[in-house]
Protein backbone atom coordinates (compact mmCIF):
# COMPACT_ATOMS: atom_id res chain seq x y z
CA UNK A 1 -41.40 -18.87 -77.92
CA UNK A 2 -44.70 -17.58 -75.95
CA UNK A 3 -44.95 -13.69 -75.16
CA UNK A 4 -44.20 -14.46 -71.48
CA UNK A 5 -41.48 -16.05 -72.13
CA UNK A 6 -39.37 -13.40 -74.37
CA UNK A 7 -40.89 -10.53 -71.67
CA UNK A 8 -38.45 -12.49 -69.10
CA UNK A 9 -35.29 -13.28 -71.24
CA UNK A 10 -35.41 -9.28 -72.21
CA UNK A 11 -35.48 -8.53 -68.81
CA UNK A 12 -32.52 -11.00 -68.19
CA UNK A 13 -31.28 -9.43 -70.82
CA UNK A 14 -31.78 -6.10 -69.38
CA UNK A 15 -30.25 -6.77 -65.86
CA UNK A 16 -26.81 -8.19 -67.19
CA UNK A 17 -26.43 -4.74 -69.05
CA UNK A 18 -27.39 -2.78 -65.94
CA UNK A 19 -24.32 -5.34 -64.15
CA UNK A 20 -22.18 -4.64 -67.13
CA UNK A 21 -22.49 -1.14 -66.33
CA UNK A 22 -22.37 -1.56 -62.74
CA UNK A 23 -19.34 -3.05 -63.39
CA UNK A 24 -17.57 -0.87 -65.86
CA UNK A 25 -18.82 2.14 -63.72
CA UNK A 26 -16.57 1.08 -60.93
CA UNK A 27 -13.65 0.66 -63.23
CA UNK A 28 -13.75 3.67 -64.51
CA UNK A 29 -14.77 2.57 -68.14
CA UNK A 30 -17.02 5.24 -69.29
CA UNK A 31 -18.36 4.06 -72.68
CA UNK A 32 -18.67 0.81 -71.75
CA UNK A 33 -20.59 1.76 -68.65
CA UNK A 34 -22.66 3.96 -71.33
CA UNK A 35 -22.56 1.29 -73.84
CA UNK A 36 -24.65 -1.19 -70.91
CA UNK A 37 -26.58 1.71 -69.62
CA UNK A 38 -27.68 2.47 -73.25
CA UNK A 39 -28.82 -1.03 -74.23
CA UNK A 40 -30.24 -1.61 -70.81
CA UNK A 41 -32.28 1.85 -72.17
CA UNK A 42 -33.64 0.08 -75.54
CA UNK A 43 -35.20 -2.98 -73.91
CA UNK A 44 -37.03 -0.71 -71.58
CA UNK A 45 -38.27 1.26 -74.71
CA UNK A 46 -38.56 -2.01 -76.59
CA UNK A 47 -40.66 -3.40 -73.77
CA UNK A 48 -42.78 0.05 -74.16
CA UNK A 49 -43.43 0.27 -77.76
CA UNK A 50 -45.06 -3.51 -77.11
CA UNK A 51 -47.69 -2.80 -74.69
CA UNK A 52 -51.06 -4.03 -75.75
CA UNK A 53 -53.66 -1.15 -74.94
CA UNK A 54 -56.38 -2.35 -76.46
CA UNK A 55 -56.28 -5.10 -74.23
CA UNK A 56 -53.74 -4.06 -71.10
CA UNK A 57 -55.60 -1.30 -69.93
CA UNK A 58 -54.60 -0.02 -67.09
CA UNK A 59 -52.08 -2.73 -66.84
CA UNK A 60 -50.24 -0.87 -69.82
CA UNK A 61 -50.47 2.22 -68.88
CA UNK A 62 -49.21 1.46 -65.57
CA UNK A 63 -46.14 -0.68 -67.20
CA UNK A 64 -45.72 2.06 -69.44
CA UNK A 65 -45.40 4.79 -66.89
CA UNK A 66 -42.74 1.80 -65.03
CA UNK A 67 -40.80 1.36 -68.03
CA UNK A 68 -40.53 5.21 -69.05
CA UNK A 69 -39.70 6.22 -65.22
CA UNK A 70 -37.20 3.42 -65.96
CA UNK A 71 -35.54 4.13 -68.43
CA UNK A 72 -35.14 8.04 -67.24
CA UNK A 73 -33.55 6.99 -64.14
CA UNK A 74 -31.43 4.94 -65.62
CA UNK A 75 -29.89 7.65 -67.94
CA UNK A 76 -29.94 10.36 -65.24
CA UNK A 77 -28.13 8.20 -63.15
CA UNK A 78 -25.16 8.15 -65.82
CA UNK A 79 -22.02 10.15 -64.74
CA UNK A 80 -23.56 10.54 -61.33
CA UNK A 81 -21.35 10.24 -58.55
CA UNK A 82 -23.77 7.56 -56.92
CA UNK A 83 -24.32 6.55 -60.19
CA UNK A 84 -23.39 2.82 -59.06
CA UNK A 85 -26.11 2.83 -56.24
CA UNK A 86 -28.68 4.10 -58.59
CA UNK A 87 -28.02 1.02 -60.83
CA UNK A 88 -28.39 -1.11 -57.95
CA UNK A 89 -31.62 0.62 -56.90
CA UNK A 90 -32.98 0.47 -60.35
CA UNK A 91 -32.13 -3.21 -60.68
CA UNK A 92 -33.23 -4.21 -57.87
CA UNK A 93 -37.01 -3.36 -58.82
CA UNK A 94 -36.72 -4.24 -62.18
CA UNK A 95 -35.63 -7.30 -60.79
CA UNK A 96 -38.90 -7.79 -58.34
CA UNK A 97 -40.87 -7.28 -61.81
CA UNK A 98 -38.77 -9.67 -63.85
CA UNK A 99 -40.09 -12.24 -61.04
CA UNK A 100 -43.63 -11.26 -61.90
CA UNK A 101 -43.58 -11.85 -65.22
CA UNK A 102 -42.00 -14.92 -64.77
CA UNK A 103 -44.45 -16.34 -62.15
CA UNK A 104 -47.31 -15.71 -65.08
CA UNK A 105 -45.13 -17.44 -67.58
CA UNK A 106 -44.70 -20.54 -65.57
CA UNK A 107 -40.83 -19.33 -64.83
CA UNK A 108 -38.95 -19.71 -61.73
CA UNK A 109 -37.72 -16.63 -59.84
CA UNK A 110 -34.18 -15.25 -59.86
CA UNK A 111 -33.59 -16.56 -56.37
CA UNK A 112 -35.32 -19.98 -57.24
CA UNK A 113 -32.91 -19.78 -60.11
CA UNK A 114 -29.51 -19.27 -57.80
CA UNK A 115 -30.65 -22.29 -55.37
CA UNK A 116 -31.06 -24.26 -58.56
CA UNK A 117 -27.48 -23.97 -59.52
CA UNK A 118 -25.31 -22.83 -56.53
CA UNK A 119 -22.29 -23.85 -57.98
CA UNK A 120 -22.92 -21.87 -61.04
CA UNK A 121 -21.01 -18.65 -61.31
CA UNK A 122 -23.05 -16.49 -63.37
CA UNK A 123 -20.86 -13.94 -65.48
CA UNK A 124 -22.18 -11.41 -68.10
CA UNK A 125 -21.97 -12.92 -71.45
């Protein structure tokens, strides 16, 4: 599988956890919400402790400092009252990136994904 590739199915990854938790937030289900939150948490750090500095640059530095910021808000946002629209917020952009790493791996967007399969109910595996 190329690089590009695995960088989008983490992130994939990475936003059904942040749903999971989304979800089990809303039903009250505190470890599982912590459980998805947590996991969510490791493929940000995963994604960190890959960066290639010797030849990212200021690219990885910059997706370092976007992963880290990340990951804290994500945690913080734990227990929080809003805790539910912090998820959303924090998906949301990590969504907008996901896109951007798929565009430079040749992948469609999440959006170009939905109008490929309307019918398609997508439910966190």
């Amino acid at each position: 599988m190329h690089p590009l590739v695995a960088v989008v199915r983490l992130f994939d990854e990475m936003l059904v956890q942040i749903r999971r938790g989304i979800q089990a937030t809303e039903a009250r289900r505190h470890e599982d919400s912590f459980i998805a939150i947590a996991k969510a948490g490791l493929i940000l750090q995963g994604l960190s402790h890959n960066l290639r500095f010797d030849k990212g640059g200021d690219v990885a530095e910059t997706l370092l400092a976007t992963y880290t910021k990340n990951c804290i808000a994500l945690h913080a946002a734990y227990g929080r009252p809003d805790a539910v629209a912090r998820y959303r917020t924090i998906a949301a952009g990590l969504a907008e990136l996901r896109d951007a790493w798929a565009a430079a791996a040749g992948m469609r967007s999440l959006a170009e994904e939905a109008q490929a399969a309307p019918s398609a109910v997508r439910r966190p595996s």
